[in-house]
C-alpha atoms as a PDB file:
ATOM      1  CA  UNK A   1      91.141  66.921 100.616  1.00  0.00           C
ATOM      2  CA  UNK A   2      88.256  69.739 100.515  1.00  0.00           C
ATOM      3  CA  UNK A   3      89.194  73.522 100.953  1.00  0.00           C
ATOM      4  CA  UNK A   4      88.221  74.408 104.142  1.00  0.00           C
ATOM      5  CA  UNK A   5      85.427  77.719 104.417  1.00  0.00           C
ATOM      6  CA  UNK A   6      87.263  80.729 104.863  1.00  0.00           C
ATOM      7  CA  UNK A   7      86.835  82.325 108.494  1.00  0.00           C
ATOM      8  CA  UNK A   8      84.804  85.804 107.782  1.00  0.00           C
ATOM      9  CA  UNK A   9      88.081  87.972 108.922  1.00  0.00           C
ATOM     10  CA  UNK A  10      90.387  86.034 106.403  1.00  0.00           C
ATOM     11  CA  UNK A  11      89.664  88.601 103.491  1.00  0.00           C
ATOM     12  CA  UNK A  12      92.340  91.186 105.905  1.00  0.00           C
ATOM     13  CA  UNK A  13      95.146  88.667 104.841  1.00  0.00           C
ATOM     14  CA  UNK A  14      95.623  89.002 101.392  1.00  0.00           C
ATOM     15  CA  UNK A  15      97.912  91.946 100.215  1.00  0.00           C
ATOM     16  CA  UNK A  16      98.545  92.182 104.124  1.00  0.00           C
ATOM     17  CA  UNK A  17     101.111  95.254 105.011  1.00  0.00           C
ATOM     18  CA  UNK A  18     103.469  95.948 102.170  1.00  0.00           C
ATOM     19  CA  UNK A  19     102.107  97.974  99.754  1.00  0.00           C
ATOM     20  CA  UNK A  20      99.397 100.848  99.239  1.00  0.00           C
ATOM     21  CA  UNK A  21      96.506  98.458  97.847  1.00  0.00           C
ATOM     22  CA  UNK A  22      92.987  99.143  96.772  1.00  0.00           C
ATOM     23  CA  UNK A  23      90.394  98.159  94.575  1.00  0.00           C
ATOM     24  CA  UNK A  24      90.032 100.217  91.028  1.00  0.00           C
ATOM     25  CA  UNK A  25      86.593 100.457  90.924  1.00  0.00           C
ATOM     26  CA  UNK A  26      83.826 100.191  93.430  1.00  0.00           C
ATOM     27  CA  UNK A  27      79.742  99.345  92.442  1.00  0.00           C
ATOM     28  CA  UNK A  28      76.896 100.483  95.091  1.00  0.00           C
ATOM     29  CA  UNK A  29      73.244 101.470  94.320  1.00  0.00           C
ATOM     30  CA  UNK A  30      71.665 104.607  95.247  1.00  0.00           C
ATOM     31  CA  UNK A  31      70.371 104.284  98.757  1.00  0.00           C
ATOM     32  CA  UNK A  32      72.826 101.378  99.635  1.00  0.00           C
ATOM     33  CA  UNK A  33      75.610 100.741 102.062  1.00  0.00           C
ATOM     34  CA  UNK A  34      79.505 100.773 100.079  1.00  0.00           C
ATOM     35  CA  UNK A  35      82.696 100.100 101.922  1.00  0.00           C
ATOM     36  CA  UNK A  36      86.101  99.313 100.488  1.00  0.00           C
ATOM     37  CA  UNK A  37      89.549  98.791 101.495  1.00  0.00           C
ATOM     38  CA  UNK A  38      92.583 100.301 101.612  1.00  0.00           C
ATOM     39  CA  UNK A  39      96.077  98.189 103.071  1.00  0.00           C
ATOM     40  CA  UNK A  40      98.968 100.173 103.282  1.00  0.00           C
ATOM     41  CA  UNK A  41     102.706  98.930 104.659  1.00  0.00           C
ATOM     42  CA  UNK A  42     104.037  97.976 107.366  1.00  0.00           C
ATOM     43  CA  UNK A  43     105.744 100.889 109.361  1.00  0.00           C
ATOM     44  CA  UNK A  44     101.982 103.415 108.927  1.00  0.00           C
ATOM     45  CA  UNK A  45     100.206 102.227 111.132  1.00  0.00           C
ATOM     46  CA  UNK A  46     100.480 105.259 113.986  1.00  0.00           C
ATOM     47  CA  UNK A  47     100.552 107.496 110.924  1.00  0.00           C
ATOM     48  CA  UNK A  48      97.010 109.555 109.424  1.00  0.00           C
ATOM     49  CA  UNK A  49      95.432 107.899 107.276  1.00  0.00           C
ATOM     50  CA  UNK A  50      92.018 109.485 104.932  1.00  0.00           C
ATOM     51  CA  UNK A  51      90.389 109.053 101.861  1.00  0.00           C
ATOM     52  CA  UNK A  52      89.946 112.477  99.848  1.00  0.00           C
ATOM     53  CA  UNK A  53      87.479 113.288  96.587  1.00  0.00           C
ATOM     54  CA  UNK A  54      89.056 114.707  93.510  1.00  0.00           C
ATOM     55  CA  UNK A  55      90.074 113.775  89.919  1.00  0.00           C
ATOM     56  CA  UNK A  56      93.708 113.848  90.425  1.00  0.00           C
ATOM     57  CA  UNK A  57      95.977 113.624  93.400  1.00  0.00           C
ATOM     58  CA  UNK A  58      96.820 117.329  93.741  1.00  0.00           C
ATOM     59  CA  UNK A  59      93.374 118.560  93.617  1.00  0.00           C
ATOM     60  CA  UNK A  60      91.606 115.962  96.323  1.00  0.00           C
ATOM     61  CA  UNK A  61      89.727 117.450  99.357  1.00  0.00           C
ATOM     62  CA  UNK A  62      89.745 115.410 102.310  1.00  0.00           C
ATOM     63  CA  UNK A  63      86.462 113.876 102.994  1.00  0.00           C
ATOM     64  CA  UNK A  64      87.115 111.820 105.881  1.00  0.00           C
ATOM     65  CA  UNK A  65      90.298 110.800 108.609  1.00  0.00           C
ATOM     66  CA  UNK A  66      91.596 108.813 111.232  1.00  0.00           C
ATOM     67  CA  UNK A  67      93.921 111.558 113.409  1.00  0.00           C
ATOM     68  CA  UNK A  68      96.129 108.040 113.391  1.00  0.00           C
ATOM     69  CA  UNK A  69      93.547 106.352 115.997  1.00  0.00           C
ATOM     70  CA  UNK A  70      91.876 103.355 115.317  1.00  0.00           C
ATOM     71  CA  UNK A  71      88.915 104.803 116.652  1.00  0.00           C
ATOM     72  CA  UNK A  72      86.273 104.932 113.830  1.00  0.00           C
ATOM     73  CA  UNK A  73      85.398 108.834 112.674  1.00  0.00           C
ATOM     74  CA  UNK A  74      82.363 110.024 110.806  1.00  0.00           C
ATOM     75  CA  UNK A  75      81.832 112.576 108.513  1.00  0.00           C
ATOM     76  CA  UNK A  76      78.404 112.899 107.714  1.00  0.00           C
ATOM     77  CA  UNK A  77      77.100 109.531 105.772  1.00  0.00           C
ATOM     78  CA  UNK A  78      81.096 108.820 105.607  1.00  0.00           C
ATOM     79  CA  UNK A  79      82.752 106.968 108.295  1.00  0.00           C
ATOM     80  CA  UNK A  80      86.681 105.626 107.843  1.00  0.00           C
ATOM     81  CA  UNK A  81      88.177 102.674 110.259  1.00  0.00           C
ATOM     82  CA  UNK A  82      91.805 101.881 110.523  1.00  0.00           C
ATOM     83  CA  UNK A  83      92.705  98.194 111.537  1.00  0.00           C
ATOM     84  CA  UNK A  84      96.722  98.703 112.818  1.00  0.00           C
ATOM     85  CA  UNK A  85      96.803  95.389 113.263  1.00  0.00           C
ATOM     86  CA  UNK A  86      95.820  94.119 109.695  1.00  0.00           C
ATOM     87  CA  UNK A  87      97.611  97.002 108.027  1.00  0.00           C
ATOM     88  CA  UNK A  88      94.001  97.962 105.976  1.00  0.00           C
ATOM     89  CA  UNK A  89      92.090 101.155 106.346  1.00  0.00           C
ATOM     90  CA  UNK A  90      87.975 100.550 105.829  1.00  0.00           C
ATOM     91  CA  UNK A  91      85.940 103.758 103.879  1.00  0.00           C
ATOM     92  CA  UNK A  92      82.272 103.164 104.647  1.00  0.00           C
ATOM     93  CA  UNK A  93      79.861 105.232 102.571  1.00  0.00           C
ATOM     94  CA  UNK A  94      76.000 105.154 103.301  1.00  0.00           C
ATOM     95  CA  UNK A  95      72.767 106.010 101.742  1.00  0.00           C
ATOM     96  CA  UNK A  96      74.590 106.491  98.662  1.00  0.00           C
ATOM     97  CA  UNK A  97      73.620 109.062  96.204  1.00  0.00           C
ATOM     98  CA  UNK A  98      74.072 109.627  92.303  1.00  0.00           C
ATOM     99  CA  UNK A  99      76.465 112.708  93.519  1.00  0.00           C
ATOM    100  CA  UNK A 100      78.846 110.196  95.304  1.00  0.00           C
ATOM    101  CA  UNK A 101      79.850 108.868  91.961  1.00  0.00           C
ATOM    102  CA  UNK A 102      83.344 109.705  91.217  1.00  0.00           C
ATOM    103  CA  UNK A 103      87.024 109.574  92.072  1.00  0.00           C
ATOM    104  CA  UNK A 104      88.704 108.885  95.687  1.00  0.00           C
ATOM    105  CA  UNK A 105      91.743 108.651  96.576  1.00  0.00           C
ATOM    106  CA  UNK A 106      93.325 106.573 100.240  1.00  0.00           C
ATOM    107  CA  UNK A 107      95.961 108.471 101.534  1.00  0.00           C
ATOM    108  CA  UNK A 108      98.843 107.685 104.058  1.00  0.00           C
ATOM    109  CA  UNK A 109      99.784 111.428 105.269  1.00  0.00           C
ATOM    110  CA  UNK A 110     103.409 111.557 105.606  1.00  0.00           C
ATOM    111  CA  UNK A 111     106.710 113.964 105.414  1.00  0.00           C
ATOM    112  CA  UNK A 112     106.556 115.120 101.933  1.00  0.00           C
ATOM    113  CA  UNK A 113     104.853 113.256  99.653  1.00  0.00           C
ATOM    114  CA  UNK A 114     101.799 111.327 100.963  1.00  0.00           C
ATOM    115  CA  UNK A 115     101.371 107.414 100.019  1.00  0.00           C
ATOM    116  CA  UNK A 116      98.138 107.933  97.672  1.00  0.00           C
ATOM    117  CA  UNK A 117      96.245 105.128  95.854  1.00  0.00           C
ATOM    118  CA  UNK A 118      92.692 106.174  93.424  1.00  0.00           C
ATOM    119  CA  UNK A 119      89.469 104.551  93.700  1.00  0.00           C
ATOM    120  CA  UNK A 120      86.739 105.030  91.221  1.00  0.00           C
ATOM    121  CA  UNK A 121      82.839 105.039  92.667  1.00  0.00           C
ATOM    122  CA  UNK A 122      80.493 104.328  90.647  1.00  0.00           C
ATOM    123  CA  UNK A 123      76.498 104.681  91.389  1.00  0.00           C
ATOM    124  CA  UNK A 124      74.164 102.677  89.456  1.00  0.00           C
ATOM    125  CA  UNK A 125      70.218 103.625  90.296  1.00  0.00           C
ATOM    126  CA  UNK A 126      68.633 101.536  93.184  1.00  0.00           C
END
């Protein structure tokens, strides 16, 4: 019996809808193309998600967010998809820069005390 390839979309099924999930660290080079994931629950989907720049949770500034739409929105070279669907919000960050480097957080806004998870950037030279 040989494992069969994995279709391109099955990536979207692994920690699929019941926790907030994302990667610890994320490597780009300057000038490239990053994107990373972040699944959240079950139940969020209608709700805003974003991903926000700061060290800790209290002190993050919003960079980018969805207003709850699918719809992708841009910020400048930042652009943030949500996937209802598959549960998994997708942060895509372009022509990175040294000055990108740092730590993100993906956020769930909700009633009192957002669903959070951290990220860490990192920018090696191109």
């Amino acid at each position: 019996r040989t494992m069969g390839i994995l279709p391109s979309w099955a990536w979207l099924l692994l920690p699929v809808c019941q926790a907030l999930v994302v990667p610890r660290e994320v490597t780009g080079q300057v000038g490239q193309v990053i994107s990373f994931k972040c699944w959240y629950p079950r139940g969020y989907e209608g709700y805003n998600k974003y991903w926000c720049r700061g060290t800790s949770r209290d002190s993050c500034s919003k960079v980018v967010e969805t207003a709850g739409w699918e719809v992708p929105q841009h910020h400048g070279r930042v652009s943030i998809q949500d996937k209802h669907i598959f549960c998994v919000v997708l942060l895509t960050l372009k022509n990175l820069s040294e000055e990108d480097a740092g730590s993100y957080w993906c956020g769930v806004d909700r009633a009192g005390w957002d669903l959070m998870a951290p990220v860490t950037v990192r920018v090696v030279p191109g």
